[in-house]
PDB file of N, CA and C in Angstrom:
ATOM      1  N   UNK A   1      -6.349  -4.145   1.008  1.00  0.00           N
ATOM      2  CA  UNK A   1      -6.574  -4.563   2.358  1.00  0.00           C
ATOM      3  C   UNK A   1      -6.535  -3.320   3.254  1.00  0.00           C
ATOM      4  N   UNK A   2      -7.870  -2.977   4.236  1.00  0.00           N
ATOM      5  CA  UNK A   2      -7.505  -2.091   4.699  1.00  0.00           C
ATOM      6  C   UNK A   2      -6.997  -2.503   6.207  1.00  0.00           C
ATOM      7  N   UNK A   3      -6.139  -1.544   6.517  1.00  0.00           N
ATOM      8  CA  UNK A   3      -5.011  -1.856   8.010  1.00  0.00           C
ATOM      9  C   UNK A   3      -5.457  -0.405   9.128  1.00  0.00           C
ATOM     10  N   UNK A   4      -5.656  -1.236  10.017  1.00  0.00           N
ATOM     11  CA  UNK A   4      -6.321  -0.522  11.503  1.00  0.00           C
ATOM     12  C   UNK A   4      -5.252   0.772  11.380  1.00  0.00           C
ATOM     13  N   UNK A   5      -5.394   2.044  12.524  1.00  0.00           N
ATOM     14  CA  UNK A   5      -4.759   2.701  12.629  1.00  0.00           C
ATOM     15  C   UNK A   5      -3.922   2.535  13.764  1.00  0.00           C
ATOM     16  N   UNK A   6      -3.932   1.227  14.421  1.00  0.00           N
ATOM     17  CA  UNK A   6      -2.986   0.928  15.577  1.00  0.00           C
ATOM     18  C   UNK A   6      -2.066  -0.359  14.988  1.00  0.00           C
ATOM     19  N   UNK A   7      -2.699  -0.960  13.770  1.00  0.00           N
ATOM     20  CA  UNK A   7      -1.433  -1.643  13.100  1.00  0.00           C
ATOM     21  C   UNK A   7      -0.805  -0.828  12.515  1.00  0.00           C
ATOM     22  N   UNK A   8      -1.434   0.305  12.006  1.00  0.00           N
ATOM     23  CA  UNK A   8      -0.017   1.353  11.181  1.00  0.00           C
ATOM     24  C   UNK A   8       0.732   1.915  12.126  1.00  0.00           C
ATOM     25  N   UNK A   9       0.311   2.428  13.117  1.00  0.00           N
ATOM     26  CA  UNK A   9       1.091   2.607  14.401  1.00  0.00           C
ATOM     27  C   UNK A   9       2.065   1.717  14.592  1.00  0.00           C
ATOM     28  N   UNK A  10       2.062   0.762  14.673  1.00  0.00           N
ATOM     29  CA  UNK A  10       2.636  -0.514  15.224  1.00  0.00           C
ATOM     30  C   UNK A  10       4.024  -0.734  13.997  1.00  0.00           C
ATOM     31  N   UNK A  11       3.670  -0.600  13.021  1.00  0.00           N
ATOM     32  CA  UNK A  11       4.538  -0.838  12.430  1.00  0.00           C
ATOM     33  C   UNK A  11       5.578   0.266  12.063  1.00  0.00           C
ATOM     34  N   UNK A  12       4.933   1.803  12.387  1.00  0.00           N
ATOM     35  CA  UNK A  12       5.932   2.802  12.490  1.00  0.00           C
ATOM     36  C   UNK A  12       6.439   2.725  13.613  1.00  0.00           C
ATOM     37  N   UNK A  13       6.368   2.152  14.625  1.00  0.00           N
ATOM     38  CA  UNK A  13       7.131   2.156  15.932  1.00  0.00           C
ATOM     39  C   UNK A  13       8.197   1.162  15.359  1.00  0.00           C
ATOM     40  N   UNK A  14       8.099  -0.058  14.976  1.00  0.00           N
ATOM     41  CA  UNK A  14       8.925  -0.889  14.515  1.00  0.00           C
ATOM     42  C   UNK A  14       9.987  -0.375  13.613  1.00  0.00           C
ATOM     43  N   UNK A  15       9.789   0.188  12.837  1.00  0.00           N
ATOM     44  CA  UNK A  15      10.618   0.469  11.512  1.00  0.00           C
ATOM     45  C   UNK A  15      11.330   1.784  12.321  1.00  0.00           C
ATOM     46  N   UNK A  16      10.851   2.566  12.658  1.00  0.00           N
ATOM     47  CA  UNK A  16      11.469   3.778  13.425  1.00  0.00           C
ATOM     48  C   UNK A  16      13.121   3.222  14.721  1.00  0.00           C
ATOM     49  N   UNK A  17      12.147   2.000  15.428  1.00  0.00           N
ATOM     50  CA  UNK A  17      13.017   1.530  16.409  1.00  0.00           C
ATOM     51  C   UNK A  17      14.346   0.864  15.115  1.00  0.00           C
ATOM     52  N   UNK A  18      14.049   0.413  14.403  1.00  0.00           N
ATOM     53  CA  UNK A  18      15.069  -0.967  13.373  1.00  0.00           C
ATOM     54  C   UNK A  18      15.770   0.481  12.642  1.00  0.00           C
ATOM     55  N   UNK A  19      15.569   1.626  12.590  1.00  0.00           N
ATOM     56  CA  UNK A  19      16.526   2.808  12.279  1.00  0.00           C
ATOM     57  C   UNK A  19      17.540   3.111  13.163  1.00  0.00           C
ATOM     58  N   UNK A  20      16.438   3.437  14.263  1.00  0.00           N
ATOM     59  CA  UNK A  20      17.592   3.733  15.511  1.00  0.00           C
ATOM     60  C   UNK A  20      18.550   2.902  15.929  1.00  0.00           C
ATOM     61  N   UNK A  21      18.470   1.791  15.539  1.00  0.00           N
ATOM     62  CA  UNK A  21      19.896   0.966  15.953  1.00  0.00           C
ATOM     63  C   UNK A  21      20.428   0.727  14.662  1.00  0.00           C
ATOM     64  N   UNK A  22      20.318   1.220  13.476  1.00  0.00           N
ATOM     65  CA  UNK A  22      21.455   1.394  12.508  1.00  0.00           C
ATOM     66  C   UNK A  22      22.411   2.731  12.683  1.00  0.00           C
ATOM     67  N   UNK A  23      23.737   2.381  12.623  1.00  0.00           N
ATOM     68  CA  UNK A  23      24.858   2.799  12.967  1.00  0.00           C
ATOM     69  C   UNK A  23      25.044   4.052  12.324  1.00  0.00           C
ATOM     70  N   UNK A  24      24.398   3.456  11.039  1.00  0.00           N
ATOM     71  CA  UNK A  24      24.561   4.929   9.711  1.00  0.00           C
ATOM     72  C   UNK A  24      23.411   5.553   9.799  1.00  0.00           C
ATOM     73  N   UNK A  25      22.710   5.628  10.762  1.00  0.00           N
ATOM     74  CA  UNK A  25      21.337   6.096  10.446  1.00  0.00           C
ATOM     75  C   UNK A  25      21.515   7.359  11.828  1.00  0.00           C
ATOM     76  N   UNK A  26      21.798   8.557  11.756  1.00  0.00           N
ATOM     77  CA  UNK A  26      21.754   9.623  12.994  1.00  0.00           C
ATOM     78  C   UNK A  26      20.091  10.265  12.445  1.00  0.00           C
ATOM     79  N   UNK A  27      19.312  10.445  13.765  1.00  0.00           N
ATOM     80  CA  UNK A  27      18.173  11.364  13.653  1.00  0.00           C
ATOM     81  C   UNK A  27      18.326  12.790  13.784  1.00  0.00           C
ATOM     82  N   UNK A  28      17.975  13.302  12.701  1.00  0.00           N
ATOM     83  CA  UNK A  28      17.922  15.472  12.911  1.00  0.00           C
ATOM     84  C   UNK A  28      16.814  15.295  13.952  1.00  0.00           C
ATOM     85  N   UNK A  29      15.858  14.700  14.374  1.00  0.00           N
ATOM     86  CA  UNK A  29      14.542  14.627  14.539  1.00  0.00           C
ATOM     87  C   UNK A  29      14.436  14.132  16.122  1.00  0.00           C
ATOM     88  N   UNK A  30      13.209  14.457  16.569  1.00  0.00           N
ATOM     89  CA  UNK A  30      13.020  13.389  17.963  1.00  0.00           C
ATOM     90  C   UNK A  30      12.336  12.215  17.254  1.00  0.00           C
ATOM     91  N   UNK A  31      12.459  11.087  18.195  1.00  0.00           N
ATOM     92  CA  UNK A  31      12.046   9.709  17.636  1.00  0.00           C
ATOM     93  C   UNK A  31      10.671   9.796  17.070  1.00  0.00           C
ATOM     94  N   UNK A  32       9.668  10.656  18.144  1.00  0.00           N
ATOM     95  CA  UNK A  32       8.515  10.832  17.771  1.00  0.00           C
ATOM     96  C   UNK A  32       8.100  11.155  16.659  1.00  0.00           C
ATOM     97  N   UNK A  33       8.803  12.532  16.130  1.00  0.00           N
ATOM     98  CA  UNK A  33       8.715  13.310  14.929  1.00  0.00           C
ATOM     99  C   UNK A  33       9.141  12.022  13.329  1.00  0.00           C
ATOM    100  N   UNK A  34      10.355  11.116  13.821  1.00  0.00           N
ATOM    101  CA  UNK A  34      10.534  10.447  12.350  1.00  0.00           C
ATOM    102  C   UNK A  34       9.414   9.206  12.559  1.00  0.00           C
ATOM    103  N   UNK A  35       8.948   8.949  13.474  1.00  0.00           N
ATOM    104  CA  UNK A  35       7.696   8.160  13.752  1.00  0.00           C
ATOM    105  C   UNK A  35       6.340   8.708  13.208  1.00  0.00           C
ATOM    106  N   UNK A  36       6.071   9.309  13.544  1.00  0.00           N
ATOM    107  CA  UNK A  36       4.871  10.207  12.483  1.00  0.00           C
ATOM    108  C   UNK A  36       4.877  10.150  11.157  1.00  0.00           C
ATOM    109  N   UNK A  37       6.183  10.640  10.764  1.00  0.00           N
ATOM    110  CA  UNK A  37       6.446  10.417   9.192  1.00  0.00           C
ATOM    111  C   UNK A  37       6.310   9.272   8.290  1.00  0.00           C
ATOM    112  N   UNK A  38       7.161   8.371   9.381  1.00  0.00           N
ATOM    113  CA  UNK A  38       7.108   6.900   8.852  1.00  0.00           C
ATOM    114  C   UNK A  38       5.609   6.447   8.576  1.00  0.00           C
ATOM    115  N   UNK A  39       4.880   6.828   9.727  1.00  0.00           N
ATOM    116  CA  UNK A  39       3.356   6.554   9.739  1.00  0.00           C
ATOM    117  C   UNK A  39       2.436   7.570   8.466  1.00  0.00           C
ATOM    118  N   UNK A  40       3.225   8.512   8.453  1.00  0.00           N
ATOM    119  CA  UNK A  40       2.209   9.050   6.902  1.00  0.00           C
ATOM    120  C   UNK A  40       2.722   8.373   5.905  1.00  0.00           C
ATOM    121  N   UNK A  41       3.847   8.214   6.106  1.00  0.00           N
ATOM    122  CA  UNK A  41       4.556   7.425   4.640  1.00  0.00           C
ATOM    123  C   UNK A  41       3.261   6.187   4.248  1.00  0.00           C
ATOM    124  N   UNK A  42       3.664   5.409   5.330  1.00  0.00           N
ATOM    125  CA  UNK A  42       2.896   3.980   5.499  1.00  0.00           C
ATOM    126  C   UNK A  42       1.190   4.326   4.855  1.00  0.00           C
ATOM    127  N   UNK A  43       0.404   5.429   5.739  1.00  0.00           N
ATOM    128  CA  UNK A  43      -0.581   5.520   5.049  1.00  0.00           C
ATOM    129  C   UNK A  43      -0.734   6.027   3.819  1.00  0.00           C
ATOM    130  N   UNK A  44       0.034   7.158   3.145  1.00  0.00           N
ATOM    131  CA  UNK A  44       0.157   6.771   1.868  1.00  0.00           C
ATOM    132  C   UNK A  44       0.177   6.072   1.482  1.00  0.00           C
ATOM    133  N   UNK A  45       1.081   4.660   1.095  1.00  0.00           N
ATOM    134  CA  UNK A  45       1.266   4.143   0.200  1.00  0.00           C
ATOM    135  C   UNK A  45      -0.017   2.915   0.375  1.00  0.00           C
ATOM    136  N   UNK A  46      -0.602   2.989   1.453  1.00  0.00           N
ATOM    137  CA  UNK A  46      -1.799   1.931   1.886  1.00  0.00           C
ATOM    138  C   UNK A  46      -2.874   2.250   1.141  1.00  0.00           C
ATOM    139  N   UNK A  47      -3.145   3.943   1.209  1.00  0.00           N
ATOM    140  CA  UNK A  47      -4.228   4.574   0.232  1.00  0.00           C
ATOM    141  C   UNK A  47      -4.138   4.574  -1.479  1.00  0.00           C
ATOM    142  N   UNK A  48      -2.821   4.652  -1.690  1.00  0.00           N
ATOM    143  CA  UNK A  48      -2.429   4.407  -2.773  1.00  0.00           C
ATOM    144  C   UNK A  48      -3.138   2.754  -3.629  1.00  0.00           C
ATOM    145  N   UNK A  49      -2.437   2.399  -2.451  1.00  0.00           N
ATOM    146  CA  UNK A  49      -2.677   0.201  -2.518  1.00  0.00           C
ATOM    147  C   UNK A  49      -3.797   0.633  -2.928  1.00  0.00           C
ATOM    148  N   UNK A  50      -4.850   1.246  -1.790  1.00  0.00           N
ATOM    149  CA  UNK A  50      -6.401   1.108  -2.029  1.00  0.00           C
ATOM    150  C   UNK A  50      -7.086   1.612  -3.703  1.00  0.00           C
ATOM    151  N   UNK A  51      -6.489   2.220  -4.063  1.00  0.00           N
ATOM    152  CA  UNK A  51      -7.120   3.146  -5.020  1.00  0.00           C
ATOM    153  C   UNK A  51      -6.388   2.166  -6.338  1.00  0.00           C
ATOM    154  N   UNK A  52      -5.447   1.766  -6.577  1.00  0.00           N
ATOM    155  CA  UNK A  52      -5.008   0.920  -7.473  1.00  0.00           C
ATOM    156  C   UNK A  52      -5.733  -0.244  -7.392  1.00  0.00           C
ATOM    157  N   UNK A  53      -6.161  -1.077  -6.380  1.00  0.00           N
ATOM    158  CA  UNK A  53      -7.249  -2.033  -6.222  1.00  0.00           C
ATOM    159  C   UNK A  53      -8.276  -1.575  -6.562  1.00  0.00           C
ATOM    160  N   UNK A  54      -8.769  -0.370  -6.306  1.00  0.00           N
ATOM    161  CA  UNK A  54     -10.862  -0.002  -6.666  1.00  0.00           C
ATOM    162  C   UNK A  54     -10.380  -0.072  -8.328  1.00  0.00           C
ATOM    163  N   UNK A  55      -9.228   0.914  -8.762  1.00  0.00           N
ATOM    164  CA  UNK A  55      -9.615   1.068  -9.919  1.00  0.00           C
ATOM    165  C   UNK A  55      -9.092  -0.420 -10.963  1.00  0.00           C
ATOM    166  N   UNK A  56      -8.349  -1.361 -10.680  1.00  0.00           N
ATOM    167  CA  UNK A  56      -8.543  -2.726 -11.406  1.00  0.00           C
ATOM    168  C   UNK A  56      -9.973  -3.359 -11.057  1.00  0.00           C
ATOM    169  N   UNK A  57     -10.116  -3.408  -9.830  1.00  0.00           N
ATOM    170  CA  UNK A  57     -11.842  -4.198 -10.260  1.00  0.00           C
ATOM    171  C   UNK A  57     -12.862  -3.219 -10.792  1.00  0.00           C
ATOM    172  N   UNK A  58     -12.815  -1.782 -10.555  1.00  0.00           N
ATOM    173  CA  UNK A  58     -13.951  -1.429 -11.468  1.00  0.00           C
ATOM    174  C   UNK A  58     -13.493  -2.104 -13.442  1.00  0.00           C
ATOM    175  N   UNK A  59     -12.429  -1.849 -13.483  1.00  0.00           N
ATOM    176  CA  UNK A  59     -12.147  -2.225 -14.950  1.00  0.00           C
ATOM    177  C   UNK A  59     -12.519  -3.714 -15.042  1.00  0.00           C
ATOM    178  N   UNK A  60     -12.695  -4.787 -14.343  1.00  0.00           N
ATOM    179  CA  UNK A  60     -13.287  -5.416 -14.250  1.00  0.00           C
ATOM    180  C   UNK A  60     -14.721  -5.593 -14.019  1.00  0.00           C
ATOM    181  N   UNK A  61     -15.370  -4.829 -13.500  1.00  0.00           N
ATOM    182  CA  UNK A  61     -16.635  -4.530 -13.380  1.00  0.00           C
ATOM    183  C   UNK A  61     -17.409  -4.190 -15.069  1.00  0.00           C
ATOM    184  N   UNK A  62     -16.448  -3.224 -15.757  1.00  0.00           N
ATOM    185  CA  UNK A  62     -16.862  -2.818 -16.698  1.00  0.00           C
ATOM    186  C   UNK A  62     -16.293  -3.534 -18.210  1.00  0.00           C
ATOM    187  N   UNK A  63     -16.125  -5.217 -17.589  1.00  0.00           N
ATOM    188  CA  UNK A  63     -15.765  -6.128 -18.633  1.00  0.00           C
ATOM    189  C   UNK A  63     -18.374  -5.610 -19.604  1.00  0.00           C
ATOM    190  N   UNK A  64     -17.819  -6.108 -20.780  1.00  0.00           N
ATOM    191  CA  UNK A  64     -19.270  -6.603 -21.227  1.00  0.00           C
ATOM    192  C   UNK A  64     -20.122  -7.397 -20.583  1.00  0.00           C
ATOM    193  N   UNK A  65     -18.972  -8.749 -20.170  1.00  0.00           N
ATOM    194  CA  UNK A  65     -19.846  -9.661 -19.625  1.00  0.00           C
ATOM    195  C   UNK A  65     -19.187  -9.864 -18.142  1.00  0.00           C
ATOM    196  N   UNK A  66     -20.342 -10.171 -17.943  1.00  0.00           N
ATOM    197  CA  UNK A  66     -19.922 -10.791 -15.937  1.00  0.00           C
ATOM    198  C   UNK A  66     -18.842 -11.884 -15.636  1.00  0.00           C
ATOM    199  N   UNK A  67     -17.868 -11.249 -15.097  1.00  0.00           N
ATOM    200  CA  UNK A  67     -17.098 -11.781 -14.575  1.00  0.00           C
ATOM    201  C   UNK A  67     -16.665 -12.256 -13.027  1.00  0.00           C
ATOM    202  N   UNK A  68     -16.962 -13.157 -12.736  1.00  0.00           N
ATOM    203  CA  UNK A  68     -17.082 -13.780 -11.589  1.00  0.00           C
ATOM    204  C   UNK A  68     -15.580 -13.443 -10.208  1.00  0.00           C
ATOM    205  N   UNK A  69     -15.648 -13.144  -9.195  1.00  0.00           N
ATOM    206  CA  UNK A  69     -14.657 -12.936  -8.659  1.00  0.00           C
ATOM    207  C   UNK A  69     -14.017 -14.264  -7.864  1.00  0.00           C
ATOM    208  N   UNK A  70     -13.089 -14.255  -7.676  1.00  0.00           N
ATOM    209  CA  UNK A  70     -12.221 -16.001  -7.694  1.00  0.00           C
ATOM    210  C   UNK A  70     -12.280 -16.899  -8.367  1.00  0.00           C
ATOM    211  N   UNK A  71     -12.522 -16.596  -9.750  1.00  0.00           N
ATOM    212  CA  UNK A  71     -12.631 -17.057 -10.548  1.00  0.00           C
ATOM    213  C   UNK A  71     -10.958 -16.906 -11.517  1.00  0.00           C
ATOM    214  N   UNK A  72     -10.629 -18.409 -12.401  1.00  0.00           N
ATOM    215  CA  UNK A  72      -9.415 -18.165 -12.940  1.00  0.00           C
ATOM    216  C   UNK A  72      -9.075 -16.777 -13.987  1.00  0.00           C
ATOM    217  N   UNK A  73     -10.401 -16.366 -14.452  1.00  0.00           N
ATOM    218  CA  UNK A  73     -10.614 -15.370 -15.383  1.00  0.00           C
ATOM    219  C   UNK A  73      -9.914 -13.984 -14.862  1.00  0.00           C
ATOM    220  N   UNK A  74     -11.165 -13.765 -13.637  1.00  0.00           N
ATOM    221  CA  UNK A  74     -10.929 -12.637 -12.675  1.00  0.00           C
ATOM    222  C   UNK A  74      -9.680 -12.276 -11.788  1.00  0.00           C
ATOM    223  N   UNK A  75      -9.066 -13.766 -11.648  1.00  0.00           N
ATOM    224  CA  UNK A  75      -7.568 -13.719 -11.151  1.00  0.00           C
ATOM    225  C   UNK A  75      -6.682 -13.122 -12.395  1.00  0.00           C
ATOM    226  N   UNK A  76      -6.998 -13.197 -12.930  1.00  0.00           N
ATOM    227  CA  UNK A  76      -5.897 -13.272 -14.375  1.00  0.00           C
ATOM    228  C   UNK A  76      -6.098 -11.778 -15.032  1.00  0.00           C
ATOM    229  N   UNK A  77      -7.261 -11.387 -14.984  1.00  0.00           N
ATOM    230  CA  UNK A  77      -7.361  -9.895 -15.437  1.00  0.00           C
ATOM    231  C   UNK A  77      -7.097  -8.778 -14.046  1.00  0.00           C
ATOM    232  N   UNK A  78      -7.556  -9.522 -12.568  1.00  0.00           N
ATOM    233  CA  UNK A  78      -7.146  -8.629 -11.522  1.00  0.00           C
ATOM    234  C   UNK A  78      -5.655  -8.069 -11.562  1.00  0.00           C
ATOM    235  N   UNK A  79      -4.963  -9.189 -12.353  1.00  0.00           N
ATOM    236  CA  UNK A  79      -3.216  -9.312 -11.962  1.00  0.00           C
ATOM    237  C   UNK A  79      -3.002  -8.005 -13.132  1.00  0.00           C
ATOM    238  N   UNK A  80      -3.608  -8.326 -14.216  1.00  0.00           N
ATOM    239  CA  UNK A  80      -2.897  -7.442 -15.151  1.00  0.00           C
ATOM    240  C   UNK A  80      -3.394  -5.758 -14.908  1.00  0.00           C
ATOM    241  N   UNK A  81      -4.595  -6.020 -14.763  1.00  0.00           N
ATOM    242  CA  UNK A  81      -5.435  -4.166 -14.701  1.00  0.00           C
ATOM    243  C   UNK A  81      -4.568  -3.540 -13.382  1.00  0.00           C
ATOM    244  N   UNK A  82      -4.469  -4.573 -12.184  1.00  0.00           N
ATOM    245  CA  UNK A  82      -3.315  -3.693 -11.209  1.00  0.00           C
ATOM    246  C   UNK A  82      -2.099  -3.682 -11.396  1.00  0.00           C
ATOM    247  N   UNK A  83      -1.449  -4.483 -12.596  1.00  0.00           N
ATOM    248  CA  UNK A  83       0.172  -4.566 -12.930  1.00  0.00           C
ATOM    249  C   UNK A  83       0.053  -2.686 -13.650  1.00  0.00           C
ATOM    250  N   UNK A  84      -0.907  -3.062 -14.688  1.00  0.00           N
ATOM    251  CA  UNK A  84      -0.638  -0.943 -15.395  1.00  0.00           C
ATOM    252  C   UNK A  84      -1.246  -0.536 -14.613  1.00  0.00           C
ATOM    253  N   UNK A  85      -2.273  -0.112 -13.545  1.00  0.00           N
ATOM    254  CA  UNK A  85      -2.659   0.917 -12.542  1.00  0.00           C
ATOM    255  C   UNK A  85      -0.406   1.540 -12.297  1.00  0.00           C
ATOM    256  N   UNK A  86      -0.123   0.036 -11.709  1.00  0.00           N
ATOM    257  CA  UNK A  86       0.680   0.249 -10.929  1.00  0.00           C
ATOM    258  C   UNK A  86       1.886   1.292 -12.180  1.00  0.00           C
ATOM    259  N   UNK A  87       1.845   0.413 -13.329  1.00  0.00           N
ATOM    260  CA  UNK A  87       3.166   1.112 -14.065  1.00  0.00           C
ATOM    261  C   UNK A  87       2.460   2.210 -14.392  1.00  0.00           C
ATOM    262  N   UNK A  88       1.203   2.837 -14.481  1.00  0.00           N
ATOM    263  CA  UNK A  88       1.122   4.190 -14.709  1.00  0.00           C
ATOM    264  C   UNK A  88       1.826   4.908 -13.323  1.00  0.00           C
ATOM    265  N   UNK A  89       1.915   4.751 -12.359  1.00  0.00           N
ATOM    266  CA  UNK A  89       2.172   5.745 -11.331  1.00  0.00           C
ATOM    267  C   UNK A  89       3.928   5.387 -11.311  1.00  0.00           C
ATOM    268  N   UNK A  90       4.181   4.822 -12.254  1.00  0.00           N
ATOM    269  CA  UNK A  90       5.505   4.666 -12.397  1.00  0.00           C
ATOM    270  C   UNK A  90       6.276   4.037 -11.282  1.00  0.00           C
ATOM    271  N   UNK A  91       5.867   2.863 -10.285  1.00  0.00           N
ATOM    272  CA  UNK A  91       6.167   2.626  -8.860  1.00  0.00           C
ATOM    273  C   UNK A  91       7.155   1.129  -9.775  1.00  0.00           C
TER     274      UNK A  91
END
């Protein structure tokens, strides 16, 4: 799924603010600066998402035969080709 760059915004403002009011949580940083981060974090792991998704449906793509998408088949091999994408990157 791809996510706007003002919902990733949005949600590093959130997660940044839900730090700052933990007790155990002191910033080395200005708010801005661990806000940025949070926001590369976030797009990492979004690009990541993305690239573990292309590469289960191409492996689906490159069944022999045509495999239909929303289909019980295609559900069932989508789940597994992104379960090892995922355990190769060891996540």
């Amino acid at each position: 799924m791809r996510i706007s760059r003002d919902k990733v915004n949005k949600v590093a403002h959130v997660v940044t603010d839900a730090l700052a009011e933990l007790d155990a949580v002191d910033f080395v940083e200005d708010r801005n600066t661990i806000r940025l981060e949070v926001r590369k974090i976030l797009e990492e792991l979004l690009n990541q998402e993305a690239r573990i998704d292309q590469s289960a449906r191409l492996k689906i793509e490159n069944q022999k035969r045509t495999i239909l998408e929303g289909s019980q088949e295609w559900d069932i091999l989508y789940r597994k080709y992104y379960n090892e994408e995922v355990k190769k990157l060891g996540i």
